[in-house]
PDB file of N, CA and C in Angstrom:
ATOM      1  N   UNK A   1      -8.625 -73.263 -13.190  1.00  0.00           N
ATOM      2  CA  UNK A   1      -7.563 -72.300 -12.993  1.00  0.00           C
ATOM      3  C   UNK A   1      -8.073 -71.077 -12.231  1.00  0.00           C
ATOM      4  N   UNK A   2      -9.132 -70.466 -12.582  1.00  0.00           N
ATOM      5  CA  UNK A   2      -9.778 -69.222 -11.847  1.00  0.00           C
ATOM      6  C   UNK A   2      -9.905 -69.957 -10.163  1.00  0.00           C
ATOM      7  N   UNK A   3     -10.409 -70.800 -10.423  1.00  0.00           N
ATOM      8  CA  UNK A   3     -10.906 -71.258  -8.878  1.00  0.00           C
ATOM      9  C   UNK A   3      -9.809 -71.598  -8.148  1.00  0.00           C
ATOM     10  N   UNK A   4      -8.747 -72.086  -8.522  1.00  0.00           N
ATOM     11  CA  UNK A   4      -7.481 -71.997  -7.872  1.00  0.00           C
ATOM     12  C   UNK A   4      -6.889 -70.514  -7.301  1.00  0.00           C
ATOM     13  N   UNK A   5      -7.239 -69.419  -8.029  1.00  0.00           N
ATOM     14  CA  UNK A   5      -6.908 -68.035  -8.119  1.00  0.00           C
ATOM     15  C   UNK A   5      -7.247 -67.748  -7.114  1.00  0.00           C
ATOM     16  N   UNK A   6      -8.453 -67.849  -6.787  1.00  0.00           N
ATOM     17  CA  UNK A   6      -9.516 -67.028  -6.248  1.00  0.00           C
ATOM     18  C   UNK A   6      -9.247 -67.942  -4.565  1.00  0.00           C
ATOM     19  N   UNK A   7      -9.304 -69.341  -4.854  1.00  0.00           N
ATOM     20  CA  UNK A   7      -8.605 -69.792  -3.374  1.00  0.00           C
ATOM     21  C   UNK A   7      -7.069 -68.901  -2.836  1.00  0.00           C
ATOM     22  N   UNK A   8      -6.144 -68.906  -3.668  1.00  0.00           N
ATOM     23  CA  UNK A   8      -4.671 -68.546  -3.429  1.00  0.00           C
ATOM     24  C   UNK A   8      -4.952 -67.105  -3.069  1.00  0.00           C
ATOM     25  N   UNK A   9      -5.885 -66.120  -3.907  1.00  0.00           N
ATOM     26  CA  UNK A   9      -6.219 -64.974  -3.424  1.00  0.00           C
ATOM     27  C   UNK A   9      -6.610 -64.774  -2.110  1.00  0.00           C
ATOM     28  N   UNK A  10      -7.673 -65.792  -1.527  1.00  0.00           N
ATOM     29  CA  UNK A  10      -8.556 -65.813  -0.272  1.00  0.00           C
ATOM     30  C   UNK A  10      -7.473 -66.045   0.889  1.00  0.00           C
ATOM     31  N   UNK A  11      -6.898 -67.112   0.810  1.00  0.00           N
ATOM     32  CA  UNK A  11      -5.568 -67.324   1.626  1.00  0.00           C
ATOM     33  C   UNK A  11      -4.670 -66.330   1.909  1.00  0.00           C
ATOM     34  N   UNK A  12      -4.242 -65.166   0.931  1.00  0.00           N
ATOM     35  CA  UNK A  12      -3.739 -64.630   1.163  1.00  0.00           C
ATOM     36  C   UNK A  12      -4.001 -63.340   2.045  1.00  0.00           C
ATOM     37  N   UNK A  13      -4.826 -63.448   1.116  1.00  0.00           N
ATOM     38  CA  UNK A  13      -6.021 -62.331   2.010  1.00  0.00           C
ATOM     39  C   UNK A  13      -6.504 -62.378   3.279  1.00  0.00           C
ATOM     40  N   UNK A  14      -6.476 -63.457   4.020  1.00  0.00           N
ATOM     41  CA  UNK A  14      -6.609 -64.240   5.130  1.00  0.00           C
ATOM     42  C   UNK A  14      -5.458 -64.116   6.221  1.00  0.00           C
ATOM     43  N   UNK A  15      -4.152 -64.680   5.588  1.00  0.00           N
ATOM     44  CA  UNK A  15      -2.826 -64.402   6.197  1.00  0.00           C
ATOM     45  C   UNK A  15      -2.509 -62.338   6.177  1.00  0.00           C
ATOM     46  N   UNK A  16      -2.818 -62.275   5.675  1.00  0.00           N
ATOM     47  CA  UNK A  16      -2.375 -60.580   5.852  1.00  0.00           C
ATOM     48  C   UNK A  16      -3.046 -59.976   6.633  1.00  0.00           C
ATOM     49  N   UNK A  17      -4.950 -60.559   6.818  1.00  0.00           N
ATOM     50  CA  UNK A  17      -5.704 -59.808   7.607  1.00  0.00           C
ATOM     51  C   UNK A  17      -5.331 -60.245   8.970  1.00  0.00           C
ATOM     52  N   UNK A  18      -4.861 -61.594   9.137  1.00  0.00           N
ATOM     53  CA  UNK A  18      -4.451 -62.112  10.782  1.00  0.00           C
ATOM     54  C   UNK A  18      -3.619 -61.066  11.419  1.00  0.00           C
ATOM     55  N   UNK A  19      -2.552 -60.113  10.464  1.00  0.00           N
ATOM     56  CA  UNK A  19      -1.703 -59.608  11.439  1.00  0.00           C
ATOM     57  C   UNK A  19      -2.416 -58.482  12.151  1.00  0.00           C
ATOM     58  N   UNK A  20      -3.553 -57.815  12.257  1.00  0.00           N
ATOM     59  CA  UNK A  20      -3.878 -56.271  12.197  1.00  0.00           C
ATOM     60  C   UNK A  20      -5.069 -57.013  13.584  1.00  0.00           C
ATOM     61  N   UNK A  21      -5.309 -58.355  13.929  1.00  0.00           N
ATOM     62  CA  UNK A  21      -6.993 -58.611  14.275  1.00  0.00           C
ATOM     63  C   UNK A  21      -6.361 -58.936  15.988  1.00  0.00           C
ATOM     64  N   UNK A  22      -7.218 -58.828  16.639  1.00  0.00           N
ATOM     65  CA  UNK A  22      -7.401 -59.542  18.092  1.00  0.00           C
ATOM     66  C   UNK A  22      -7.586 -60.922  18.239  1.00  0.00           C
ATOM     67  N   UNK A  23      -7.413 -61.348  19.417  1.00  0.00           N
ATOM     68  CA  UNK A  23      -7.312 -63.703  19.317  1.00  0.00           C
ATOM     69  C   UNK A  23      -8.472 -63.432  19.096  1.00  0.00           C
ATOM     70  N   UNK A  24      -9.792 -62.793  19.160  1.00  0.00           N
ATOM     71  CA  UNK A  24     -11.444 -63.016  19.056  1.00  0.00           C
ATOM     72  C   UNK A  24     -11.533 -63.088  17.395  1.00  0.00           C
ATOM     73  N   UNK A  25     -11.085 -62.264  17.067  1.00  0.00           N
ATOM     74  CA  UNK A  25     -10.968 -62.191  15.539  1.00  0.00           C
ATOM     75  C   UNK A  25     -10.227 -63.010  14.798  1.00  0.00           C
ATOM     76  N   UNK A  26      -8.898 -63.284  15.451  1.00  0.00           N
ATOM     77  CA  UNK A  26      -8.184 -64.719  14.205  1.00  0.00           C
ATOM     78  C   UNK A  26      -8.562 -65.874  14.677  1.00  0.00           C
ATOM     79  N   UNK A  27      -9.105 -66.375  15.622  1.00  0.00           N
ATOM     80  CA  UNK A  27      -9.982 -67.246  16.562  1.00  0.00           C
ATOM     81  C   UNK A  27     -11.202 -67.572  14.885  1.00  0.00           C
ATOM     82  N   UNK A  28     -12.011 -66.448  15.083  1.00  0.00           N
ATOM     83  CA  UNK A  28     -13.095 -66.832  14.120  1.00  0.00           C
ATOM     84  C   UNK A  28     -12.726 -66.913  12.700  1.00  0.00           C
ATOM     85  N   UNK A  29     -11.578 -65.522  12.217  1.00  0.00           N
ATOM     86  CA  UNK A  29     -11.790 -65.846  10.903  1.00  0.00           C
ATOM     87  C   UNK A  29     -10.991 -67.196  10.657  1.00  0.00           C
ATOM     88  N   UNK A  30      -9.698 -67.977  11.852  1.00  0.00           N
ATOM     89  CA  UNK A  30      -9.069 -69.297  11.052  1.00  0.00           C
ATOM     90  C   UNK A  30      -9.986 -70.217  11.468  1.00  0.00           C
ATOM     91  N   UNK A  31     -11.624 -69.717  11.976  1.00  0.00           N
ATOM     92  CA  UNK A  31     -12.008 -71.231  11.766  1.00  0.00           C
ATOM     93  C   UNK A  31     -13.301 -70.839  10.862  1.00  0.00           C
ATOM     94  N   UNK A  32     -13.598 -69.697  10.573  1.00  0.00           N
ATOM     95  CA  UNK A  32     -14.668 -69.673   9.137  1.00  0.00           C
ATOM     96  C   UNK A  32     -13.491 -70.214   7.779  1.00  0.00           C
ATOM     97  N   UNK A  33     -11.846 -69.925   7.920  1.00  0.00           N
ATOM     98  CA  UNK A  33     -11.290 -70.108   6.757  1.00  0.00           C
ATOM     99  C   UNK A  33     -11.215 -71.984   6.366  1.00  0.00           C
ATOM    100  N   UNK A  34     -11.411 -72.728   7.903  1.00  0.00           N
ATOM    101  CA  UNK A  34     -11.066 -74.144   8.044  1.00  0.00           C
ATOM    102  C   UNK A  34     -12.533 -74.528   7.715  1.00  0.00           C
ATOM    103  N   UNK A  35     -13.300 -73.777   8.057  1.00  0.00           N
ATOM    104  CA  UNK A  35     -14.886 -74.255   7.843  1.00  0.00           C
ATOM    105  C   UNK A  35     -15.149 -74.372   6.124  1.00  0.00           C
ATOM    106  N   UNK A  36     -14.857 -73.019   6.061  1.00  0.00           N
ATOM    107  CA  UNK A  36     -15.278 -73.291   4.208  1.00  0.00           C
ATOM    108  C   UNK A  36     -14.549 -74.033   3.877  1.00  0.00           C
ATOM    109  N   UNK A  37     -13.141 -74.388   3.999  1.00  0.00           N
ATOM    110  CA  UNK A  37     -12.291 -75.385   3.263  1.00  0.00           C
ATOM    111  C   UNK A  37     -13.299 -77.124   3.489  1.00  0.00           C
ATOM    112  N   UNK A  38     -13.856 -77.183   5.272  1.00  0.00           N
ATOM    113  CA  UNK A  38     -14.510 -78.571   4.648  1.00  0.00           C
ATOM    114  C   UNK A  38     -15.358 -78.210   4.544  1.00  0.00           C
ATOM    115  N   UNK A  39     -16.521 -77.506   4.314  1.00  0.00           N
ATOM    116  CA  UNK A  39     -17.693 -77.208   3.799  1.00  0.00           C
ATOM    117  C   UNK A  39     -17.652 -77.769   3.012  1.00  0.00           C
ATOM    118  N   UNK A  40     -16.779 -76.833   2.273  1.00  0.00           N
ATOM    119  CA  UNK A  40     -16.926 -77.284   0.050  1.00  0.00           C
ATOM    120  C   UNK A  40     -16.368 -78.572  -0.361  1.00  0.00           C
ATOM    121  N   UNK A  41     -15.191 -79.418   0.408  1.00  0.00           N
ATOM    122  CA  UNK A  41     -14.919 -80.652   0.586  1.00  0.00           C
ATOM    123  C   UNK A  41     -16.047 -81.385   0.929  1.00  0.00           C
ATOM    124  N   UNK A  42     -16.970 -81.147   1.879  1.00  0.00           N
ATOM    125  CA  UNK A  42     -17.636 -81.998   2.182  1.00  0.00           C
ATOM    126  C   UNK A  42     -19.422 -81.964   0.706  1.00  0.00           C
ATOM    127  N   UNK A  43     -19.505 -80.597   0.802  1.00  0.00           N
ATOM    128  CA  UNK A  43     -20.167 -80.084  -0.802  1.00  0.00           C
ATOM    129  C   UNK A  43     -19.997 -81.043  -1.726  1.00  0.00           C
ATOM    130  N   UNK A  44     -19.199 -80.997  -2.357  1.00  0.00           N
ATOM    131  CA  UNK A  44     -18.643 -81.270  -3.482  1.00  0.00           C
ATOM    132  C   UNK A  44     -18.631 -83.008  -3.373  1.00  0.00           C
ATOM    133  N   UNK A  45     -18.373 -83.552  -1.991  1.00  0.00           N
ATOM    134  CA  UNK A  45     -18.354 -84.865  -2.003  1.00  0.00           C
ATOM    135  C   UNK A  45     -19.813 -85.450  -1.895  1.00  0.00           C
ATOM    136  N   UNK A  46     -20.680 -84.467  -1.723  1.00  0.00           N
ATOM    137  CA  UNK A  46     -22.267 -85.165  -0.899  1.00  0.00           C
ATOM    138  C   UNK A  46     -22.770 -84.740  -2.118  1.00  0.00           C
ATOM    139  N   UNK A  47     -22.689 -83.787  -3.013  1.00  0.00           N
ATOM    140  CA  UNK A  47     -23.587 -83.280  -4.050  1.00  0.00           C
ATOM    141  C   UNK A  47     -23.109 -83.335  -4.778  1.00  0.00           C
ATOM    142  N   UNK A  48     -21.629 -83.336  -5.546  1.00  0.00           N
ATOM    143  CA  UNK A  48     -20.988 -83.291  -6.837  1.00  0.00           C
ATOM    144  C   UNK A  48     -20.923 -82.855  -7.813  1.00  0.00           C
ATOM    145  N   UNK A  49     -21.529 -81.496  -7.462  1.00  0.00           N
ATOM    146  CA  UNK A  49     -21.923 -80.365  -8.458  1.00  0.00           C
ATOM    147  C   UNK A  49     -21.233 -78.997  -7.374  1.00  0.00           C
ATOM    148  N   UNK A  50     -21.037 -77.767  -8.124  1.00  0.00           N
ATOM    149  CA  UNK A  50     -20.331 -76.245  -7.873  1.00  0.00           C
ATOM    150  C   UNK A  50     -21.439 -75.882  -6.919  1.00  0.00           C
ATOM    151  N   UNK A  51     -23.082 -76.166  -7.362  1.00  0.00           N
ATOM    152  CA  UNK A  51     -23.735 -75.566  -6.288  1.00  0.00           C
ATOM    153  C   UNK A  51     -23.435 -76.459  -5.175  1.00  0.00           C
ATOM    154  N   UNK A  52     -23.736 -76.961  -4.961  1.00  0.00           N
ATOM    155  CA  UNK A  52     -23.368 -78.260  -3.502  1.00  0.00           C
ATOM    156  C   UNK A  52     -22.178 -77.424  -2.892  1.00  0.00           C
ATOM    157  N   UNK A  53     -20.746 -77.301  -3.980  1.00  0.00           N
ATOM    158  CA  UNK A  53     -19.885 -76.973  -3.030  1.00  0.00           C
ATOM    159  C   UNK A  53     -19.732 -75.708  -2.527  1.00  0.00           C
ATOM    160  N   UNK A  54     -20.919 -74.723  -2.938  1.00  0.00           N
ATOM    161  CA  UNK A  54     -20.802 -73.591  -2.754  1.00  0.00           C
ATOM    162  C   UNK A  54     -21.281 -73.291  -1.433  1.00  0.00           C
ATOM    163  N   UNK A  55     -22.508 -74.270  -1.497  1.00  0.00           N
ATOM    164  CA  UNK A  55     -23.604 -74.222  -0.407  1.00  0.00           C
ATOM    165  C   UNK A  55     -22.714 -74.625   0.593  1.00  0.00           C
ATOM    166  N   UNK A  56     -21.962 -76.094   0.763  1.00  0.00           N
ATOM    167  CA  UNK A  56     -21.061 -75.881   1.535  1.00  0.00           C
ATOM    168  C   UNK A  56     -19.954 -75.345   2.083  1.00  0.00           C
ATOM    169  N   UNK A  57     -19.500 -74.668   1.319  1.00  0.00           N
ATOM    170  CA  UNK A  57     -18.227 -73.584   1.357  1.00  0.00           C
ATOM    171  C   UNK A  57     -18.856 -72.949   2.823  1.00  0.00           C
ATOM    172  N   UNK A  58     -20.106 -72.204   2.364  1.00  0.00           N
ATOM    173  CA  UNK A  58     -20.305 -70.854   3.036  1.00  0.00           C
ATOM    174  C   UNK A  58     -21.176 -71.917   4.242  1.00  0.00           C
ATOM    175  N   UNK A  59     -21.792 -72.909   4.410  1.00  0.00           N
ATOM    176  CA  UNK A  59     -22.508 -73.292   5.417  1.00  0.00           C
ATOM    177  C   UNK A  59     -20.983 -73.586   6.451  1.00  0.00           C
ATOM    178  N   UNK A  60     -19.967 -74.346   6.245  1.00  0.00           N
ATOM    179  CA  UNK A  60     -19.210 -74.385   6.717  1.00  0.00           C
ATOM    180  C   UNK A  60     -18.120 -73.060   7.399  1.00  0.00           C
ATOM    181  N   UNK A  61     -18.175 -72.123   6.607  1.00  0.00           N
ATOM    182  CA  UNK A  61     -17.550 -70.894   7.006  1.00  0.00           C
ATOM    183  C   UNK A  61     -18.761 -70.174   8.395  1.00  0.00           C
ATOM    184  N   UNK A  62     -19.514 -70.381   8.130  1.00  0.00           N
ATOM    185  CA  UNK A  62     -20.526 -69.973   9.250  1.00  0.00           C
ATOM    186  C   UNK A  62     -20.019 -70.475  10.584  1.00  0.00           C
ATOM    187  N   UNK A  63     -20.318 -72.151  10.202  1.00  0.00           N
ATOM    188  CA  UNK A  63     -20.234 -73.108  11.579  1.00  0.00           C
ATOM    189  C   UNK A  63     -18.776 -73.077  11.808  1.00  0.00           C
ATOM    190  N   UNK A  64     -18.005 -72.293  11.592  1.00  0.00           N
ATOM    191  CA  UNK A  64     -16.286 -72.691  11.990  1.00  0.00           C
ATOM    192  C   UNK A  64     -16.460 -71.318  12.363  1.00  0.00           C
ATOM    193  N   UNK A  65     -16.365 -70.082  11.833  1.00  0.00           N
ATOM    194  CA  UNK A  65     -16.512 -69.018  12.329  1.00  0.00           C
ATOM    195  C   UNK A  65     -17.584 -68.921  14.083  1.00  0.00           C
ATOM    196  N   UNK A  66     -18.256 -69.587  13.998  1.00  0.00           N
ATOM    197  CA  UNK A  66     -19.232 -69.632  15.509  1.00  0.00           C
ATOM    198  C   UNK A  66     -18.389 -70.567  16.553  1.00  0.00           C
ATOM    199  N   UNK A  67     -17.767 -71.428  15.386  1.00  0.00           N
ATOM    200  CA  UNK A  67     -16.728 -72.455  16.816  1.00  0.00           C
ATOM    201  C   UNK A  67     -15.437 -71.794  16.916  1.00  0.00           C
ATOM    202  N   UNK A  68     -15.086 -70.959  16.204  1.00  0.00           N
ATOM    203  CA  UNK A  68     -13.663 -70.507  17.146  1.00  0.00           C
ATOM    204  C   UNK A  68     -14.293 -69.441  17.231  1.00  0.00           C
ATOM    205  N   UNK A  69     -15.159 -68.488  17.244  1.00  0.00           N
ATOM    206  CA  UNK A  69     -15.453 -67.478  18.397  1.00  0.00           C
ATOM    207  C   UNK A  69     -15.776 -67.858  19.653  1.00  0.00           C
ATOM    208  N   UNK A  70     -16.750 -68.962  19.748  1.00  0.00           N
ATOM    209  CA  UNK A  70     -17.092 -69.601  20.738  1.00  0.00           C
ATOM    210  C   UNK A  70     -15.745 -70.196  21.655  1.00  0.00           C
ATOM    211  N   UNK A  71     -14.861 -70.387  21.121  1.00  0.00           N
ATOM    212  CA  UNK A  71     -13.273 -71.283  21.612  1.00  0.00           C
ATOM    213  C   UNK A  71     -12.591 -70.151  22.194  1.00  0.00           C
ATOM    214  N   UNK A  72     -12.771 -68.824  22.244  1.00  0.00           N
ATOM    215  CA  UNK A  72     -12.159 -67.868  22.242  1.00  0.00           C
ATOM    216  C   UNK A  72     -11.975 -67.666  24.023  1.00  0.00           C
ATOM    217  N   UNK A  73     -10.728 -67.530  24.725  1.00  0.00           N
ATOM    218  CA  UNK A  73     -10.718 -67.586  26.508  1.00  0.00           C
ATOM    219  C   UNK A  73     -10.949 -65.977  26.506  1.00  0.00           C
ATOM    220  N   UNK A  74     -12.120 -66.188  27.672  1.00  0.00           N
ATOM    221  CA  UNK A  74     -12.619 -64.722  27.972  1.00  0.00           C
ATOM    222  C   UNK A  74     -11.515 -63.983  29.169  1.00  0.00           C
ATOM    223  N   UNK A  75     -11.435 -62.748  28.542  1.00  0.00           N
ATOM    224  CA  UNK A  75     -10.323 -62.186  29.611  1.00  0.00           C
ATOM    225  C   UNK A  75     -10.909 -62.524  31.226  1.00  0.00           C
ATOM    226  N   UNK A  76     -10.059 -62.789  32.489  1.00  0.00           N
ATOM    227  CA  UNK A  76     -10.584 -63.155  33.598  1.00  0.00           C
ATOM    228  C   UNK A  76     -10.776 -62.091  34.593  1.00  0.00           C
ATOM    229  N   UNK A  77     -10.379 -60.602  34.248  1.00  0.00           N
ATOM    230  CA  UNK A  77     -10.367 -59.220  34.758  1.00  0.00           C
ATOM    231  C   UNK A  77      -9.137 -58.950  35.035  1.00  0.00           C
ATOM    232  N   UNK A  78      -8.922 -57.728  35.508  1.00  0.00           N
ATOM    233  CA  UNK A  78      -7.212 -57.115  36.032  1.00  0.00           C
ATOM    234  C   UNK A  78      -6.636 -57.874  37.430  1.00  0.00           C
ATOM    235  N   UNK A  79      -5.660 -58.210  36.644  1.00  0.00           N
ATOM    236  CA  UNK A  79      -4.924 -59.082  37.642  1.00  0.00           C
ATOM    237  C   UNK A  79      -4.313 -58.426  38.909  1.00  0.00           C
ATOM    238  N   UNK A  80      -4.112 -58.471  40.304  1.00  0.00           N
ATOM    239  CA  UNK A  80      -3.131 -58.032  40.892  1.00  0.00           C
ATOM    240  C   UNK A  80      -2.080 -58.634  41.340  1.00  0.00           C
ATOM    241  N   UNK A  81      -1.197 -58.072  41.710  1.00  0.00           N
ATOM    242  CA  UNK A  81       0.347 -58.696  41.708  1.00  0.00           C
ATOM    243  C   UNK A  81       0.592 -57.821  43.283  1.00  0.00           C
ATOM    244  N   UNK A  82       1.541 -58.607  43.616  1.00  0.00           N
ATOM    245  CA  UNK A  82       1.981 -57.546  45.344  1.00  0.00           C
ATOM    246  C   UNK A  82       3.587 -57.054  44.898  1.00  0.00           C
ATOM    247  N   UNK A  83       3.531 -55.747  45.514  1.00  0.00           N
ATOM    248  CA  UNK A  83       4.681 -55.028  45.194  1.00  0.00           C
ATOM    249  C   UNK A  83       5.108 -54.452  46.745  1.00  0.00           C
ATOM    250  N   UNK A  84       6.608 -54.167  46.723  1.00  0.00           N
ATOM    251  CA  UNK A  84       7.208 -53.952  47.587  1.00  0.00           C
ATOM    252  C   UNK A  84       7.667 -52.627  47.585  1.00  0.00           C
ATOM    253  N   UNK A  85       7.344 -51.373  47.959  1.00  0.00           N
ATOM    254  CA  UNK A  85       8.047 -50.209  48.069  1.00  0.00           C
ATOM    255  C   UNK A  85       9.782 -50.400  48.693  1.00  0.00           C
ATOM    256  N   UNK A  86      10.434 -49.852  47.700  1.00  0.00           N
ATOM    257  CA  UNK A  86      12.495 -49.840  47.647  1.00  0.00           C
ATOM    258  C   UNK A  86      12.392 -48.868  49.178  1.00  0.00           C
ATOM    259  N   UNK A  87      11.899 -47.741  49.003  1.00  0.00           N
ATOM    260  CA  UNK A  87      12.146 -46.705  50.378  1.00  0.00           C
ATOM    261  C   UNK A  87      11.875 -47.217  51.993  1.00  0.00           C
ATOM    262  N   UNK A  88      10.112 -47.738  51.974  1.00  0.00           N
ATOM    263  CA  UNK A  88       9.808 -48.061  52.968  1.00  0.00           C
ATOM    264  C   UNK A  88       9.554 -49.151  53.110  1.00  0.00           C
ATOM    265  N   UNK A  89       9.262 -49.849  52.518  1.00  0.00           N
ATOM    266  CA  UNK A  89       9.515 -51.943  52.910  1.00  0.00           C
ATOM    267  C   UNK A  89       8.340 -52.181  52.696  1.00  0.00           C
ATOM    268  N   UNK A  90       7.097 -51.025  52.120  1.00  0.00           N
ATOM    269  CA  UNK A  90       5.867 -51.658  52.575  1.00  0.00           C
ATOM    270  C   UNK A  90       5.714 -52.430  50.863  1.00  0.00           C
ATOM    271  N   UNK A  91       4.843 -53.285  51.459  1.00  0.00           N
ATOM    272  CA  UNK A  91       3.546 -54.060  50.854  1.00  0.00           C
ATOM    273  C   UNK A  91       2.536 -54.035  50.185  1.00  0.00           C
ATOM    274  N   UNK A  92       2.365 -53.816  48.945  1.00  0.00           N
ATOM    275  CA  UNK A  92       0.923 -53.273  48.578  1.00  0.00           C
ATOM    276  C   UNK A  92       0.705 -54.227  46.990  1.00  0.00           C
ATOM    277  N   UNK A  93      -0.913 -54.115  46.966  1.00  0.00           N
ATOM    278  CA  UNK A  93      -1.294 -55.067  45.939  1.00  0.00           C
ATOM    279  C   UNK A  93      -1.576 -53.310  44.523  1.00  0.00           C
ATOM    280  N   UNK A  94      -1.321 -53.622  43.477  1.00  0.00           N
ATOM    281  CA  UNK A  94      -1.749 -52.732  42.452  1.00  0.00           C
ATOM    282  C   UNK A  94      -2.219 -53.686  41.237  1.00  0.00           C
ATOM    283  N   UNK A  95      -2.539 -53.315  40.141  1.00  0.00           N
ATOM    284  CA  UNK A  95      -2.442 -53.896  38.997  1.00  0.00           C
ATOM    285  C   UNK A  95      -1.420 -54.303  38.335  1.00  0.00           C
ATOM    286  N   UNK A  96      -1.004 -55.548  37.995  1.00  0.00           N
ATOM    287  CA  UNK A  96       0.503 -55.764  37.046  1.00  0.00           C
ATOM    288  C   UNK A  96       0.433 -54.781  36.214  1.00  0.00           C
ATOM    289  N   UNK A  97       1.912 -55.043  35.987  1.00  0.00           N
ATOM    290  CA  UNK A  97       2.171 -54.191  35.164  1.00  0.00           C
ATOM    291  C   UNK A  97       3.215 -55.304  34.141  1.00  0.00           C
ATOM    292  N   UNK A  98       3.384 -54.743  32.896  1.00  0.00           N
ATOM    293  CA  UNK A  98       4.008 -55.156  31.482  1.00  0.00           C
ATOM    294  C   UNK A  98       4.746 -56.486  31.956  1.00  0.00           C
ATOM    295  N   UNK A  99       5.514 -56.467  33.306  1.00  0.00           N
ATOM    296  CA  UNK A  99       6.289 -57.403  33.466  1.00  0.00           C
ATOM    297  C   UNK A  99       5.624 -58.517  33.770  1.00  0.00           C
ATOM    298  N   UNK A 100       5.128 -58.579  34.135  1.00  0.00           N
ATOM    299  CA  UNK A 100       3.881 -59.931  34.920  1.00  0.00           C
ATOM    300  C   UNK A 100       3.596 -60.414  33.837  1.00  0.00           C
ATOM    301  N   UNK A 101       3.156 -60.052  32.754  1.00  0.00           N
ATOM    302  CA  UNK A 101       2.549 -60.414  31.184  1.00  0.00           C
ATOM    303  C   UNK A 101       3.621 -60.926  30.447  1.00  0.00           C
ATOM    304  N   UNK A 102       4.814 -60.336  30.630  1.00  0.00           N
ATOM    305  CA  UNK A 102       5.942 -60.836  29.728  1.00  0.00           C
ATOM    306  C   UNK A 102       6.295 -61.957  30.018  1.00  0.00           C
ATOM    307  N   UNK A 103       6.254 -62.347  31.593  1.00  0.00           N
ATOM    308  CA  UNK A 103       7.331 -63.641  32.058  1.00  0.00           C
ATOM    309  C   UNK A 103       8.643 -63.133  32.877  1.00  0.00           C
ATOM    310  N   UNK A 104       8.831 -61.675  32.666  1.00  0.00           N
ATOM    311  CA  UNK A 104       9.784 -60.676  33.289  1.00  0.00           C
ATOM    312  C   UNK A 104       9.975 -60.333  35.088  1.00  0.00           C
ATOM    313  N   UNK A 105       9.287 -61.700  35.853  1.00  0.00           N
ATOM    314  CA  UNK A 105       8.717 -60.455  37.109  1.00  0.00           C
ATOM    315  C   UNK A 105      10.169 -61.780  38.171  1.00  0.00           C
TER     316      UNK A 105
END
């Protein structure tokens, strides 16, 4: 029953911290959270004892946490977009702006 707790706690704790983090950050923590889940699955099945699944819990939260940081797309730098001056007709490249990002352009 505690250990059920303490999972339902972690989960939750997990889902609330996703809203506040960057993709680098929910990137790693949903795959340290997928890691410990088979860690200790895999623990618990290779050793069959609490230490086993502990050892795997956290060996697995490591190696999932390093693969979705690692999974994470590196920004590719500031994009430019070509814009048209309304007054004089001209042509010019700047940085997008909000609309380019939305799907808005």
């Amino acid at each position: 029953m505690t250990i059920s707790r303490a999972i339902a706690a972690m989960l939750v704790t997990a889902a609330l911290a996703g809203c506040a983090q960057t993709e680098a950050q929910q990137r790693t923590s949903t795959g340290a959270l997928l890691g410990a889940g088979a860690g200790a699955l895999a623990g618990q099945a290779i050793g069959g004892n609490t230490k086993s699944t502990v050892i795997g819990a956290g060996a697995g939260a490591l190696l999932g946490a390093v693969v979705g940081n690692a999974t994470t797309p590196q920004p590719r730098g500031e994009q430019l977009c070509r814009y048209q001056d309304r007054n004089s007709g001209r042509i010019y490249t700047a940085p997008c702006d909000d609309r380019y990002y939305n799907g808005d352009y």
